[in-house]
PDB file of N, CA and C in Angstrom:
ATOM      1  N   UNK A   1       0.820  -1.191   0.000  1.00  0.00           N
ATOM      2  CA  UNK A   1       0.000   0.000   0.000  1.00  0.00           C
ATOM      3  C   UNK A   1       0.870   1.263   0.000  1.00  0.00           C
ATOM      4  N   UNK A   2       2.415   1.147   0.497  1.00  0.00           N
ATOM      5  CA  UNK A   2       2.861   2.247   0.844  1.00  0.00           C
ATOM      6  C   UNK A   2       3.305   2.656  -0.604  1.00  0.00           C
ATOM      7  N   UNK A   3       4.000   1.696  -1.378  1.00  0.00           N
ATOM      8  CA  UNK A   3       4.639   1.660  -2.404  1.00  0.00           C
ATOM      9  C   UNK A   3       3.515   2.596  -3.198  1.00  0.00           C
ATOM     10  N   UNK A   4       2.198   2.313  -3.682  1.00  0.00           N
ATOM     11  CA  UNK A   4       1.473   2.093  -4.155  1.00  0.00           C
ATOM     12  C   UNK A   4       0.702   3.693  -4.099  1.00  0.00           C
ATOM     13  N   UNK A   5       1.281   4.403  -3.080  1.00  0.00           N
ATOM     14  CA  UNK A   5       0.819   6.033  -2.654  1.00  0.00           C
ATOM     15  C   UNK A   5       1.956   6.375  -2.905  1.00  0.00           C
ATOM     16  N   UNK A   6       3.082   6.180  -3.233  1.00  0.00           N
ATOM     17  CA  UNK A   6       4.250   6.698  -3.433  1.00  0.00           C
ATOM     18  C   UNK A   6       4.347   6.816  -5.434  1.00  0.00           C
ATOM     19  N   UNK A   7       3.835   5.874  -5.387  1.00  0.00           N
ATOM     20  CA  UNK A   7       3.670   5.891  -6.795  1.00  0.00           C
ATOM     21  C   UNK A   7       2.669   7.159  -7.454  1.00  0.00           C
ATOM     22  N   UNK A   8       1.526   7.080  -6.352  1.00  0.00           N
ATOM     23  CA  UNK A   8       0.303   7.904  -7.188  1.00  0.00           C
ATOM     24  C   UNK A   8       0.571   9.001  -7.200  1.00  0.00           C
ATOM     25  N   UNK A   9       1.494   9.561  -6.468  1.00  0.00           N
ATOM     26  CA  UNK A   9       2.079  10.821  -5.525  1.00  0.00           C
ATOM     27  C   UNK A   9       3.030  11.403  -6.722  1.00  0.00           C
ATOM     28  N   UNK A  10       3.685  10.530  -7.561  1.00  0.00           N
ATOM     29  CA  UNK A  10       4.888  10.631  -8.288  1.00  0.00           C
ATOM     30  C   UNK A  10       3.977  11.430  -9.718  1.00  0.00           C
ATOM     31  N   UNK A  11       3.052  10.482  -9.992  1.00  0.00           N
ATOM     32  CA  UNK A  11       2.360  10.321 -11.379  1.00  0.00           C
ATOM     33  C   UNK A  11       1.527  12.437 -11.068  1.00  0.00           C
ATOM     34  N   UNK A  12       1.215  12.016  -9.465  1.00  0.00           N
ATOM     35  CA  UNK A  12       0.672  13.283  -9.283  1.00  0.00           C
ATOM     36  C   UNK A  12       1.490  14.726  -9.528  1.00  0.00           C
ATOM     37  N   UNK A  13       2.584  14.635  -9.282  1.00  0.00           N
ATOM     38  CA  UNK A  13       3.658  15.701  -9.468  1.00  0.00           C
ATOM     39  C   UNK A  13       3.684  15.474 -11.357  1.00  0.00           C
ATOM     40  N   UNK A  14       3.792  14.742 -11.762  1.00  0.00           N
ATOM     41  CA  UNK A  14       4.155  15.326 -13.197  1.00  0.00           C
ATOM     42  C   UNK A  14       2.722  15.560 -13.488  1.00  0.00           C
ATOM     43  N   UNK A  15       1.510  14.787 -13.539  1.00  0.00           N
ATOM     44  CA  UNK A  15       0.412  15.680 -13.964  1.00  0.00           C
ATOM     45  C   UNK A  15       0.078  17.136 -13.459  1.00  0.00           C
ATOM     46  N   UNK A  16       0.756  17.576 -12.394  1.00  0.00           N
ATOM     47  CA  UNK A  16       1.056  18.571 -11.900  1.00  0.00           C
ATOM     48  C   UNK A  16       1.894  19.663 -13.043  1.00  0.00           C
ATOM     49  N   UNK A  17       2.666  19.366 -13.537  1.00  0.00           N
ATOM     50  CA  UNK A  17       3.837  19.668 -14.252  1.00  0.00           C
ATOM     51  C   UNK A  17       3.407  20.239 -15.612  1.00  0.00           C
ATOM     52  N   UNK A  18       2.979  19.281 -15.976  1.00  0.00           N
ATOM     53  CA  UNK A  18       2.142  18.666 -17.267  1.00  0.00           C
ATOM     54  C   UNK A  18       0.907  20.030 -17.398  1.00  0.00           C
ATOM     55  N   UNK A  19       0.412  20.082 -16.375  1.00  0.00           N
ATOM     56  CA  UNK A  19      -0.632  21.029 -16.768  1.00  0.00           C
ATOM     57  C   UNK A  19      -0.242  22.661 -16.522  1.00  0.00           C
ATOM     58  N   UNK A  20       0.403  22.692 -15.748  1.00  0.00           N
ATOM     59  CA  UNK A  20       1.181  23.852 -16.011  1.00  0.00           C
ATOM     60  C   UNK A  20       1.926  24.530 -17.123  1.00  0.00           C
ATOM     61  N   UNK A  21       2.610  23.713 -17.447  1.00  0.00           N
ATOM     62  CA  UNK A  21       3.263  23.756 -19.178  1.00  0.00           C
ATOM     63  C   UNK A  21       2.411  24.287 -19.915  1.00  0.00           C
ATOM     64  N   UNK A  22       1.589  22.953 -19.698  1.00  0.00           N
ATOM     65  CA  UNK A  22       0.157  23.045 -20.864  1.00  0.00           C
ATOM     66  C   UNK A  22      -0.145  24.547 -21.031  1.00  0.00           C
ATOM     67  N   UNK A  23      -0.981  24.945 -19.617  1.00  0.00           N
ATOM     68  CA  UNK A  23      -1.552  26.162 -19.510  1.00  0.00           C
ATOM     69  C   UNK A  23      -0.717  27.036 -19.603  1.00  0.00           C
ATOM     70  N   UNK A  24       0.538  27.237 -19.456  1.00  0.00           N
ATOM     71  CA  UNK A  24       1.439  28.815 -20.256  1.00  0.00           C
ATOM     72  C   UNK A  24       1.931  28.419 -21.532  1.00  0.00           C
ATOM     73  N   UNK A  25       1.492  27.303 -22.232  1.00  0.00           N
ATOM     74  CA  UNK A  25       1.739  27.424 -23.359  1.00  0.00           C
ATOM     75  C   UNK A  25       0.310  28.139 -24.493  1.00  0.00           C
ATOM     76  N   UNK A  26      -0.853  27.821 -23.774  1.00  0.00           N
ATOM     77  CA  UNK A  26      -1.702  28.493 -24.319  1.00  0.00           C
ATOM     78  C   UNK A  26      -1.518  30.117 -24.996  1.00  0.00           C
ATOM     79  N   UNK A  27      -1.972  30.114 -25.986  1.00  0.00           N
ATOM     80  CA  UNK A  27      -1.981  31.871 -26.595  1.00  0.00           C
ATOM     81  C   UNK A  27      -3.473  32.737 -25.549  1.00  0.00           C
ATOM     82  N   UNK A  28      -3.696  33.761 -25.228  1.00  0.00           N
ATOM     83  CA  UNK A  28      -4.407  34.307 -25.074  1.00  0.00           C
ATOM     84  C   UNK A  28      -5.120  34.772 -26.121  1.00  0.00           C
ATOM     85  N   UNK A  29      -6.650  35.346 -25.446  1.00  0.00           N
ATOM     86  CA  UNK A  29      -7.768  35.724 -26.629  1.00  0.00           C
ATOM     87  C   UNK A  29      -6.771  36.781 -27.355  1.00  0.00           C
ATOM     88  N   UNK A  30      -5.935  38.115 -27.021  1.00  0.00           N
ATOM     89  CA  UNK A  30      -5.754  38.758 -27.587  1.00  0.00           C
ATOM     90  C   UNK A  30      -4.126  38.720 -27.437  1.00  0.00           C
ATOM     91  N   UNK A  31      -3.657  37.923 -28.043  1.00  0.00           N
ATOM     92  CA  UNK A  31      -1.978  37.821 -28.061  1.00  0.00           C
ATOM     93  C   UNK A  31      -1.445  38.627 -29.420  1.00  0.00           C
ATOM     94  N   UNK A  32      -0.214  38.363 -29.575  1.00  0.00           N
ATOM     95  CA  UNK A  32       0.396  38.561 -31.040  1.00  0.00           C
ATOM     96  C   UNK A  32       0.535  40.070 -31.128  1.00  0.00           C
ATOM     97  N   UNK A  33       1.158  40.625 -32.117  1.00  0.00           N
ATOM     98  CA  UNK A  33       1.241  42.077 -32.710  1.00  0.00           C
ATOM     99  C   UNK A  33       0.076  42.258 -33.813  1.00  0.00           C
ATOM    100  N   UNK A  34      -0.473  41.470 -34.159  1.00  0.00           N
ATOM    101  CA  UNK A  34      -1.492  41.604 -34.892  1.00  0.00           C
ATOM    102  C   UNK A  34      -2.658  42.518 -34.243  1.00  0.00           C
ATOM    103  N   UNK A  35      -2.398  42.027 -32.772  1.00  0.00           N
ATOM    104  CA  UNK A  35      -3.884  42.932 -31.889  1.00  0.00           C
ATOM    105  C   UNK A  35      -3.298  44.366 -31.935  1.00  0.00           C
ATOM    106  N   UNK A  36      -2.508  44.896 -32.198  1.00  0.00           N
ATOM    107  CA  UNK A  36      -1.640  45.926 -31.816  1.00  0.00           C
ATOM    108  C   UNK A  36      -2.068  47.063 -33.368  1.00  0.00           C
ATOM    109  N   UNK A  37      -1.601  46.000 -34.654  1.00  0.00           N
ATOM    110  CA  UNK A  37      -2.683  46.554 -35.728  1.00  0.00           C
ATOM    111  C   UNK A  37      -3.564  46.757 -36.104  1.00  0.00           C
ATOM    112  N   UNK A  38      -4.119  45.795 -35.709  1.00  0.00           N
ATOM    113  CA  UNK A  38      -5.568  45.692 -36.137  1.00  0.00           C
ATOM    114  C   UNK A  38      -5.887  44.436 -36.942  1.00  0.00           C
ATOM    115  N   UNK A  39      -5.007  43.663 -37.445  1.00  0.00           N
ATOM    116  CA  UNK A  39      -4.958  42.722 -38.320  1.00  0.00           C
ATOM    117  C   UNK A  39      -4.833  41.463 -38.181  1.00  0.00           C
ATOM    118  N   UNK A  40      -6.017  41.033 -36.512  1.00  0.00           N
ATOM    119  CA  UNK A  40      -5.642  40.145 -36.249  1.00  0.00           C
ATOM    120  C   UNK A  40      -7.054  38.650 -36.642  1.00  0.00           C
ATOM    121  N   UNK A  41      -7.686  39.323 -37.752  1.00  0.00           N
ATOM    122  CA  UNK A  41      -8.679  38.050 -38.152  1.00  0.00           C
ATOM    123  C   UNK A  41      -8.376  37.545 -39.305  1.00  0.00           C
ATOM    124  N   UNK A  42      -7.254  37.435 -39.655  1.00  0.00           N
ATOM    125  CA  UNK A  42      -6.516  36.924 -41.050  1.00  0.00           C
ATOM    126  C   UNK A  42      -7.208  35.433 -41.082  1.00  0.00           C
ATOM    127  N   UNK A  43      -6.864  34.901 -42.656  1.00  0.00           N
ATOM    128  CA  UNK A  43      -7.160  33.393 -42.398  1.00  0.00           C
ATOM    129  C   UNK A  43      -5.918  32.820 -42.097  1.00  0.00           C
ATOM    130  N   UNK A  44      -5.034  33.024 -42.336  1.00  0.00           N
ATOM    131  CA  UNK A  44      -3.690  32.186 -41.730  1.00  0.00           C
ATOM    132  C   UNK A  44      -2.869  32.766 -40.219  1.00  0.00           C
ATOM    133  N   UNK A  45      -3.603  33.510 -40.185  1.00  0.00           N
ATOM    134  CA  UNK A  45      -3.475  33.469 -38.433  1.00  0.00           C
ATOM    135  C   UNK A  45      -4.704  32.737 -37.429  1.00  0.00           C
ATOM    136  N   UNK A  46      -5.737  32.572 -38.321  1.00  0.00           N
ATOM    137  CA  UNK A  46      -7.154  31.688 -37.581  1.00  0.00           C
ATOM    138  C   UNK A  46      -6.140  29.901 -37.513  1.00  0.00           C
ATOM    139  N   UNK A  47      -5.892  30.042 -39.094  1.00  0.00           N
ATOM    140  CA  UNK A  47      -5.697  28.298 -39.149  1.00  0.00           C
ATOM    141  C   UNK A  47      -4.416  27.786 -38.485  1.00  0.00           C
ATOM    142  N   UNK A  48      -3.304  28.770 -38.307  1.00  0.00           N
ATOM    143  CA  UNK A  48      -2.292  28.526 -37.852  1.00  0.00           C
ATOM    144  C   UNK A  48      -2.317  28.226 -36.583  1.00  0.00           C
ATOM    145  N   UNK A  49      -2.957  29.015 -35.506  1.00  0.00           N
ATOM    146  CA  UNK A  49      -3.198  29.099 -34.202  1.00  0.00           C
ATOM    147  C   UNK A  49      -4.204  28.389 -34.191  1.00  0.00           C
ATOM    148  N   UNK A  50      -5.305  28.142 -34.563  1.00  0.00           N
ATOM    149  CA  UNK A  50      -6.498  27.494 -33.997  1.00  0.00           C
ATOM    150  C   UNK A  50      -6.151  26.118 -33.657  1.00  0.00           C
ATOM    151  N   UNK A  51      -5.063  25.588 -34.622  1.00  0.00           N
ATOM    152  CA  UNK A  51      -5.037  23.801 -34.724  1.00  0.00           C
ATOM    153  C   UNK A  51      -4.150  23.565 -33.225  1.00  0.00           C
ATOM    154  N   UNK A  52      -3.251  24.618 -33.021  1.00  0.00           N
ATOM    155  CA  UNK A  52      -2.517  24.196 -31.865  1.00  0.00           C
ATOM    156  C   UNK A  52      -3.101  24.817 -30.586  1.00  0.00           C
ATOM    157  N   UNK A  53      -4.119  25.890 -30.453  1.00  0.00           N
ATOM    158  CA  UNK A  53      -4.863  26.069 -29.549  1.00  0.00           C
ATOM    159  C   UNK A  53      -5.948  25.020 -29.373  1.00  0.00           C
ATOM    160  N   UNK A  54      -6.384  24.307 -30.172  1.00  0.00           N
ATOM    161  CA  UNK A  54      -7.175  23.232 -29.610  1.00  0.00           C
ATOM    162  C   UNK A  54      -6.635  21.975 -29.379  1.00  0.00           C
ATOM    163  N   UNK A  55      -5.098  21.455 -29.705  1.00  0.00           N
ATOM    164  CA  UNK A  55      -4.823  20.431 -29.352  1.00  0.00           C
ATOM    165  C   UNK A  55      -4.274  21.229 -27.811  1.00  0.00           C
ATOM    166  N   UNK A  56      -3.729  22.061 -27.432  1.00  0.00           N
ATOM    167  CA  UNK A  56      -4.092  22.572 -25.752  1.00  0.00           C
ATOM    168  C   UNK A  56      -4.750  22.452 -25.127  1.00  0.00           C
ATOM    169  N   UNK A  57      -5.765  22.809 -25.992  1.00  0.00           N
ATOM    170  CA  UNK A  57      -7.501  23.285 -24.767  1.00  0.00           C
ATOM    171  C   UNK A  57      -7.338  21.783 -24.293  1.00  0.00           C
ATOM    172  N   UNK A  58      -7.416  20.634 -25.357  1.00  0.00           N
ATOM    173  CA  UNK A  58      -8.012  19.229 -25.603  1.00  0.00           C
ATOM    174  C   UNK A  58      -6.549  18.917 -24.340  1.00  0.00           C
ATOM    175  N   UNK A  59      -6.208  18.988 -24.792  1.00  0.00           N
ATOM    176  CA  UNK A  59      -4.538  18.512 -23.650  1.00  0.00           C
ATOM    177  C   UNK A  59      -4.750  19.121 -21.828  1.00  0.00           C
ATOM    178  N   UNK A  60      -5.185  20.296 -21.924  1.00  0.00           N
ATOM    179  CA  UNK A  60      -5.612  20.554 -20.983  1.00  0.00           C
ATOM    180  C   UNK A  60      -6.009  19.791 -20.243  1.00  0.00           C
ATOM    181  N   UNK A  61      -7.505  19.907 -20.853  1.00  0.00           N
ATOM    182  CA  UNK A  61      -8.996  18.984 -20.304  1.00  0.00           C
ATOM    183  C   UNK A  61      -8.407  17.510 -19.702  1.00  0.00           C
ATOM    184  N   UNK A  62      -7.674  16.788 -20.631  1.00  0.00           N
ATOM    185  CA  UNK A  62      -7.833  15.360 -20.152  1.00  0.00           C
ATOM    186  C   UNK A  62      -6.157  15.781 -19.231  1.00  0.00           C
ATOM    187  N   UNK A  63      -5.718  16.597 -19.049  1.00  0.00           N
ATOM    188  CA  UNK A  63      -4.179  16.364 -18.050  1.00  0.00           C
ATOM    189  C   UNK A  63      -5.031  16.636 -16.727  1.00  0.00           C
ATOM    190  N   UNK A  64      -6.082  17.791 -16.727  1.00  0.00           N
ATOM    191  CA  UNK A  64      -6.832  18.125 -15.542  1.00  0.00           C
ATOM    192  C   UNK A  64      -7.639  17.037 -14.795  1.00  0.00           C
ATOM    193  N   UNK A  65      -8.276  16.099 -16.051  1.00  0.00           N
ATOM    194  CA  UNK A  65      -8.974  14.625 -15.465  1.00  0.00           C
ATOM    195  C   UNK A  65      -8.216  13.685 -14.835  1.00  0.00           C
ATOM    196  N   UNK A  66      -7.182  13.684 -15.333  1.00  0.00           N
ATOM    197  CA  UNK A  66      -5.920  12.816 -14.692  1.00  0.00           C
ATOM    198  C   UNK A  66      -5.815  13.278 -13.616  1.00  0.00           C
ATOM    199  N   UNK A  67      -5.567  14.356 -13.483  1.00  0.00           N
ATOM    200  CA  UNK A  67      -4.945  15.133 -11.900  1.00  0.00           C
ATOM    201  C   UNK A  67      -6.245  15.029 -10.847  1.00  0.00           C
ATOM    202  N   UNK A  68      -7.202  14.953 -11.337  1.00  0.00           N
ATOM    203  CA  UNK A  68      -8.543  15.113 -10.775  1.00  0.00           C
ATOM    204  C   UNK A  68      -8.663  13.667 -10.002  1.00  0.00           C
ATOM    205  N   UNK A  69      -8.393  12.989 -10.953  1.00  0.00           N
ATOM    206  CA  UNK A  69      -8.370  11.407 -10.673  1.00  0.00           C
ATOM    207  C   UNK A  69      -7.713  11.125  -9.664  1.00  0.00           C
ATOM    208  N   UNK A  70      -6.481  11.231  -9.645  1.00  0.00           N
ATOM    209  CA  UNK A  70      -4.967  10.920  -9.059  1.00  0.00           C
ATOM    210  C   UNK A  70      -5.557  11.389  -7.531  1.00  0.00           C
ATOM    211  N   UNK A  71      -6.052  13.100  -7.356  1.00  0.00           N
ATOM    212  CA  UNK A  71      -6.008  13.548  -6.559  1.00  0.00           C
ATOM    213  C   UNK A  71      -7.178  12.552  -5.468  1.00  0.00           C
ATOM    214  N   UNK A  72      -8.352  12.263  -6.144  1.00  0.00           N
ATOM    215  CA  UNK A  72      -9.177  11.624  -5.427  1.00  0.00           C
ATOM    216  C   UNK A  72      -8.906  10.721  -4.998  1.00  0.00           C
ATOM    217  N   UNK A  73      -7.889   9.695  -5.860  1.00  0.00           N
ATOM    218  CA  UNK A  73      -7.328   8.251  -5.126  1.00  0.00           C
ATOM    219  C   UNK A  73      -6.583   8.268  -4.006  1.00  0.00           C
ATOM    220  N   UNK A  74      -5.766   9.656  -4.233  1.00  0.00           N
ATOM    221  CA  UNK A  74      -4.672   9.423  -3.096  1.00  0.00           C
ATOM    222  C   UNK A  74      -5.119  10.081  -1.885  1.00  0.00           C
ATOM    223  N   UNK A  75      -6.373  10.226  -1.972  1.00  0.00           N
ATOM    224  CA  UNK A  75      -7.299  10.763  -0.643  1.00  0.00           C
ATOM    225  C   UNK A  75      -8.148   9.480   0.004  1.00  0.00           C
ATOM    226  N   UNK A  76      -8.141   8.466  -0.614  1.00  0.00           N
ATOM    227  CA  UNK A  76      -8.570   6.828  -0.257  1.00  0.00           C
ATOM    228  C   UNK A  76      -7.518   6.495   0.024  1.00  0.00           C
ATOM    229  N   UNK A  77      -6.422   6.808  -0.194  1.00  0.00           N
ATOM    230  CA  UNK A  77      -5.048   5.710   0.410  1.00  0.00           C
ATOM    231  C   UNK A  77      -3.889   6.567   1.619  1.00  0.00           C
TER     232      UNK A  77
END
């Protein structure tokens, strides 16, 4: 059992890690020099950013379920 909270504890620190990253790697609603021109609803600034802002959001979500998880187990052990 001891092993076994030592473990969840471990997995818990990098999902810890993991979502932190995650979340300062995100762009904000109004990032870039584009907001600064005015020129920031281009189509290759939508398609460029959108594909890697949603594999974030999506990366987010399930690193947060993990941590969510982790956190509840190691409150049973």
């Amino acid at each position: 059992m001891n092993v076994l909270r030592y473990v969840l504890i471990g997995f818990e620190v990098l999902a810890s890690v993991a979502l932190i990253v995650v979340v300062l790697l995100q762009s904000g609603k109004e990032s870039g020099l584009g907001v600064l021109s005015g020129n920031n609803d281009s189509y290759l600034s939508k398609s460029k950013s959108g594909s890697l802002d949603k594999v974030l959001a999506s990366a987010t979500k399930w690193i947060a379920l993990v941590w969510g998880l982790l956190t509840l187990s190691l409150s049973l052990f």
